[in-house]
Protein backbone atom coordinates (compact mmCIF):
# COMPACT_ATOMS: atom_id res chain seq x y z
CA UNK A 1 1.75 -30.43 -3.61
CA UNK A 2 2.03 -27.54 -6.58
CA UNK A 3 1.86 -23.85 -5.56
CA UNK A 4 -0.72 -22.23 -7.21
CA UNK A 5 -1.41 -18.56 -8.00
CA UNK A 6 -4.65 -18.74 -10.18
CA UNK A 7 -6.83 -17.51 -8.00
CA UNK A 8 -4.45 -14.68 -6.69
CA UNK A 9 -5.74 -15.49 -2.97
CA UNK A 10 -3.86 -17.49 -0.69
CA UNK A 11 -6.35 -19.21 0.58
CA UNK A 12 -8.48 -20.47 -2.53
CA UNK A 13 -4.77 -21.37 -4.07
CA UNK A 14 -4.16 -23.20 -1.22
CA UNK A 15 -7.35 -25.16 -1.52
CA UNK A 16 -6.74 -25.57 -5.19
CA UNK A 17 -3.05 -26.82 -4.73
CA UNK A 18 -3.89 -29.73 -2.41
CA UNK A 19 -7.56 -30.50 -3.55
CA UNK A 20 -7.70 -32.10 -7.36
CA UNK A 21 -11.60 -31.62 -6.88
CA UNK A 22 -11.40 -27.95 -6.23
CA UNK A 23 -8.99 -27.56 -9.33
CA UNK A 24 -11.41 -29.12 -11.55
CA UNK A 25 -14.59 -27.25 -10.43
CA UNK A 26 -12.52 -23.91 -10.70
CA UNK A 27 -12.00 -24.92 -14.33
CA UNK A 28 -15.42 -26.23 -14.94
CA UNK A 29 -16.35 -22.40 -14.00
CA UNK A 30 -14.22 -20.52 -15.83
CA UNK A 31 -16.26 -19.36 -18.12
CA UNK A 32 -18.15 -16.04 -18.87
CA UNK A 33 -16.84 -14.89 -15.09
CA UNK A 34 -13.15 -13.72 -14.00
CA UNK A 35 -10.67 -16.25 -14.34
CA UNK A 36 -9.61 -15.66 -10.78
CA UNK A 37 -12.85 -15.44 -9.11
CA UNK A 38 -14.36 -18.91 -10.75
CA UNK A 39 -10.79 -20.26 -9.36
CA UNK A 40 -11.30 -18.63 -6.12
CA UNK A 41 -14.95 -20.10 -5.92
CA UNK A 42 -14.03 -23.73 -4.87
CA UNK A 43 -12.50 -22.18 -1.67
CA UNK A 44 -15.98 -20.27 -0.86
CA UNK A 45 -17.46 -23.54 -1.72
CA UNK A 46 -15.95 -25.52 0.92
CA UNK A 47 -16.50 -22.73 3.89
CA UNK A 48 -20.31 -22.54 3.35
CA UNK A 49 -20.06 -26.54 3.57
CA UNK A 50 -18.02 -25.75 5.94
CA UNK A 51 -15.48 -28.62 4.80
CA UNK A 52 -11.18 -28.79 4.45
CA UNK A 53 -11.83 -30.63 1.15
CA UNK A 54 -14.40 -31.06 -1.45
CA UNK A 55 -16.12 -34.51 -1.84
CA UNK A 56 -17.72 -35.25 -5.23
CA UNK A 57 -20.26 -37.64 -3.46
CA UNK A 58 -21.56 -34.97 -0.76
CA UNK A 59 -21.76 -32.69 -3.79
CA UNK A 60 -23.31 -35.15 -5.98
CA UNK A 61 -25.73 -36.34 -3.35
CA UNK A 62 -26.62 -32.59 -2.36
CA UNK A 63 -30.27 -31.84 -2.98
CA UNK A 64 -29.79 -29.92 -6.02
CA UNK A 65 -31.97 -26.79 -4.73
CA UNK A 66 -29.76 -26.37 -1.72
CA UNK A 67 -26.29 -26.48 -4.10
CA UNK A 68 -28.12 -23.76 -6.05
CA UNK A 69 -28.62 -21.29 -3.09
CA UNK A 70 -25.13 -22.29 -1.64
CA UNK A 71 -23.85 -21.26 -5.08
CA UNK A 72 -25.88 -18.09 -5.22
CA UNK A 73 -24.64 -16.61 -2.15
CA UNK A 74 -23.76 -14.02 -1.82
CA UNK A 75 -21.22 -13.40 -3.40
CA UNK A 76 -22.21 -15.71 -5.93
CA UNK A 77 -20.18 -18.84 -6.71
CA UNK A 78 -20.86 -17.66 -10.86
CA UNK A 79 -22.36 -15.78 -12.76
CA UNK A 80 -25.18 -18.17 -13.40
CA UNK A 81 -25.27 -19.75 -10.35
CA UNK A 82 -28.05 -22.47 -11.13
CA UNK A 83 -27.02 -23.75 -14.16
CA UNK A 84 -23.42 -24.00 -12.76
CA UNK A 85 -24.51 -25.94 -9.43
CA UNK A 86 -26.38 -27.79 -12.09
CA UNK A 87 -22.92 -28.66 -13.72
CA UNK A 88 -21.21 -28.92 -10.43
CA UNK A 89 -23.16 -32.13 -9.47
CA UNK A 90 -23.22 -34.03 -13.31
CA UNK A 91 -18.99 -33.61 -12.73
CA UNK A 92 -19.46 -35.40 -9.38
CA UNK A 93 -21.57 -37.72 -10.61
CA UNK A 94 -19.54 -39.03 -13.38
CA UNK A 95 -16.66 -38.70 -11.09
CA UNK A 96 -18.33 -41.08 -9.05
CA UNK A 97 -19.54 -43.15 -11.57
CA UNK A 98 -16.64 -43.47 -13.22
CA UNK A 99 -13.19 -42.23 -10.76
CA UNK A 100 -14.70 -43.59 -7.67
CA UNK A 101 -15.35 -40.00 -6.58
CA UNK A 102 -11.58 -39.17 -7.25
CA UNK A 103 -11.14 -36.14 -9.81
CA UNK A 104 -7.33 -37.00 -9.59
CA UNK A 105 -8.14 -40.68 -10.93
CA UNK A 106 -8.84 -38.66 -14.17
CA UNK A 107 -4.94 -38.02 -14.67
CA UNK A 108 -3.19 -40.35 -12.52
CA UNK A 109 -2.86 -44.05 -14.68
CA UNK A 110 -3.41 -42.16 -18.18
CA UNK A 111 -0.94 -43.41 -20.13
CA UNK A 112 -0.68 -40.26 -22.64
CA UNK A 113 -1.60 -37.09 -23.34
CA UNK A 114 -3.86 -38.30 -25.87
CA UNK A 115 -6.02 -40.71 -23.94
CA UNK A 116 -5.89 -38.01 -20.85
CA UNK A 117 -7.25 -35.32 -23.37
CA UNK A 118 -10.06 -37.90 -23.80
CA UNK A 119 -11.06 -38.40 -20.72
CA UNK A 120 -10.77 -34.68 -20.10
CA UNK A 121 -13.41 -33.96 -22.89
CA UNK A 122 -16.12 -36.88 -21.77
CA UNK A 123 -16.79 -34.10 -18.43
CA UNK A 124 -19.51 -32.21 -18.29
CA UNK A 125 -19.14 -28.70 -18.98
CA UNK A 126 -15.96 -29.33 -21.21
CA UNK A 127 -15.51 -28.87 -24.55
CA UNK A 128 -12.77 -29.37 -26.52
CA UNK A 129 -10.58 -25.97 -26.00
CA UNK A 130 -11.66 -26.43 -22.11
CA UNK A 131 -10.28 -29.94 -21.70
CA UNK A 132 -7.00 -28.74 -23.79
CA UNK A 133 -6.41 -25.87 -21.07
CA UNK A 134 -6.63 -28.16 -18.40
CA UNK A 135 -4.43 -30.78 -19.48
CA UNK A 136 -1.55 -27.33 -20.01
CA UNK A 137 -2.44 -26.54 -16.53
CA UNK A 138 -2.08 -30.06 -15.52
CA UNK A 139 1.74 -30.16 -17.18
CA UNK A 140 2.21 -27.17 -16.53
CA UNK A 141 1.64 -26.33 -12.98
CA UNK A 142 0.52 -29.77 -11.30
CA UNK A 143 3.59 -32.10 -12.70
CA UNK A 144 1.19 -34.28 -14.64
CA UNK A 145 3.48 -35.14 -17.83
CA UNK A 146 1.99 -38.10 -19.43
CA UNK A 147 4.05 -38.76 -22.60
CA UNK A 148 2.79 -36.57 -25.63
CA UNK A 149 0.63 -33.92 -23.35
CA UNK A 150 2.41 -31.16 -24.71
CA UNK A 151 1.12 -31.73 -28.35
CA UNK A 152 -2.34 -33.07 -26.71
CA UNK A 153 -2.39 -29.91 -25.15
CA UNK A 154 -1.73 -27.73 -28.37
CA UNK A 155 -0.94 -24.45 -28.62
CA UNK A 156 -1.95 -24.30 -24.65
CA UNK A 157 1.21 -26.41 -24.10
CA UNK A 158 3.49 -24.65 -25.61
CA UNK A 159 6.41 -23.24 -23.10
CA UNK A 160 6.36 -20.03 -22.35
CA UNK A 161 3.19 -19.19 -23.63
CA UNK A 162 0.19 -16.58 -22.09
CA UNK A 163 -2.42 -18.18 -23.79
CA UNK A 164 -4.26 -19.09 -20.40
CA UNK A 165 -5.03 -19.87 -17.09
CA UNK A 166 -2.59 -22.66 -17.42
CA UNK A 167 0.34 -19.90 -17.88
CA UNK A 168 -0.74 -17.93 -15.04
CA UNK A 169 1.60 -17.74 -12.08
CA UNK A 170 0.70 -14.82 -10.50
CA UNK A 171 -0.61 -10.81 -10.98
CA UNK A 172 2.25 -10.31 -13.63
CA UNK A 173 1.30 -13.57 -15.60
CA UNK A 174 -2.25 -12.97 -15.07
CA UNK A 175 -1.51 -9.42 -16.83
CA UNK A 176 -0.21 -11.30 -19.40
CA UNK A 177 -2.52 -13.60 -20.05
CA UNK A 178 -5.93 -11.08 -19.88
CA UNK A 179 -3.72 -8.85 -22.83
CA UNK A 180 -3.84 -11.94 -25.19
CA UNK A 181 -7.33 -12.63 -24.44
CA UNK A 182 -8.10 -9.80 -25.04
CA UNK A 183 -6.32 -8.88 -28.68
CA UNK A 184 -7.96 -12.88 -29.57
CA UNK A 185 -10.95 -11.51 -29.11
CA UNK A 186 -10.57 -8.12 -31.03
CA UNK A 187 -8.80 -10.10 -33.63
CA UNK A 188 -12.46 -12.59 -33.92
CA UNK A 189 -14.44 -9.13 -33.65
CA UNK A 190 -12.42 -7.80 -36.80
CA UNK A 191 -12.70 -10.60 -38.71
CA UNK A 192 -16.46 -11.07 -38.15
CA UNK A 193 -16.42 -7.25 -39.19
CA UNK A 194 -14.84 -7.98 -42.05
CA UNK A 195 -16.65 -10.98 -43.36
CA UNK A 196 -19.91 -9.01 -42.65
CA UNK A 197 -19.08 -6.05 -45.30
């Protein structure tokens, strides 16, 4: 089982080191919200179901206006709490559908980093930079090293990087990681600047 620090809580890292599910609904919600709160969600997720793991069919079976209010709280689960429950259950379904309900199904027979990237960007809520972050995080941090995931991965593969919440190993890393972020995104904001003159 892989020690996490994402969520810089013991007990939502915990959750996320030992429940595949958890991981991938902390990464569906990382977006628009603090890395380490939608990461720390999953864990607040399971006490007001008051469940040791998450289960993509109680999720997906949930009546969806019940999810919502577990999700709003408070504290809320997200930012946009209904739209994100909303999310929540079309992962479980297809997990269902597709993983018998597993989320760890996703990675465990793929055969390379290529055909896991796939898979990774046919879930709801994932796009293509999304999927790449959690196949580094997968490498990375949960041992799953399907041949080629590096270069499926991209630049989010690369060792040693702070590109992401795939690099982040605790407050230092996390540091690390927000500082990059954050000169990508003044970076963007100059070039838009400079495209608009």
């Amino acid at each position: 089982m892989p020690t996490l620090r994402i969520a810089q809580d013991a007990a939502a890292d915990e959750l996320l080191g030992r429940d595949p599910l958890a991981l991938l609904i902390g990464m569906l919600l990382d977006q628009q919200f603090p890395m380490e709160r939608a990461f720390g969600a999953p864990r607040l997720l399971a006490d007001r179901l008051a469940v040791d793991v998450l289960d993509a069919g109680q999720l997906a079976a949930m009546d969806a206006a019940q999810l919502v209010r577990v999700f709003q709280g408070p504290p809320a689960l997200h930012r946009y709490p209904g739209s994100m429950a909303g999310r929540t259950q079309e992962l479980c379904r297809m997990l269902l559908d597709r993983y018998d309900g597993r989320a760890e199904r996703l990675w465990a027979d793929a055969p390379d980093g290529a055909t896991l990237l796939e898979r990774l960007n046919e879930l709801p809520g994932f796009g293509a930079q999304k999927a790449k972050i959690f196949l580094a995080l997968l490498g990375k941090q949960v041992g799953v090293t399907p041949p080629g995931w590096r270069e499926a991965a991209g630049d989010y593969g690369l060792e040693g990087s702070r590109r992401s919440v795939a690099d982040i190993t605790g407050p230092e890393s996390l540091a690390e990681v927000r500082a990059f972020k954050q000169e990508q995104k003044q970076a963007a904001k100059a070039g838009r600047e400079a495209a608009g003159k």
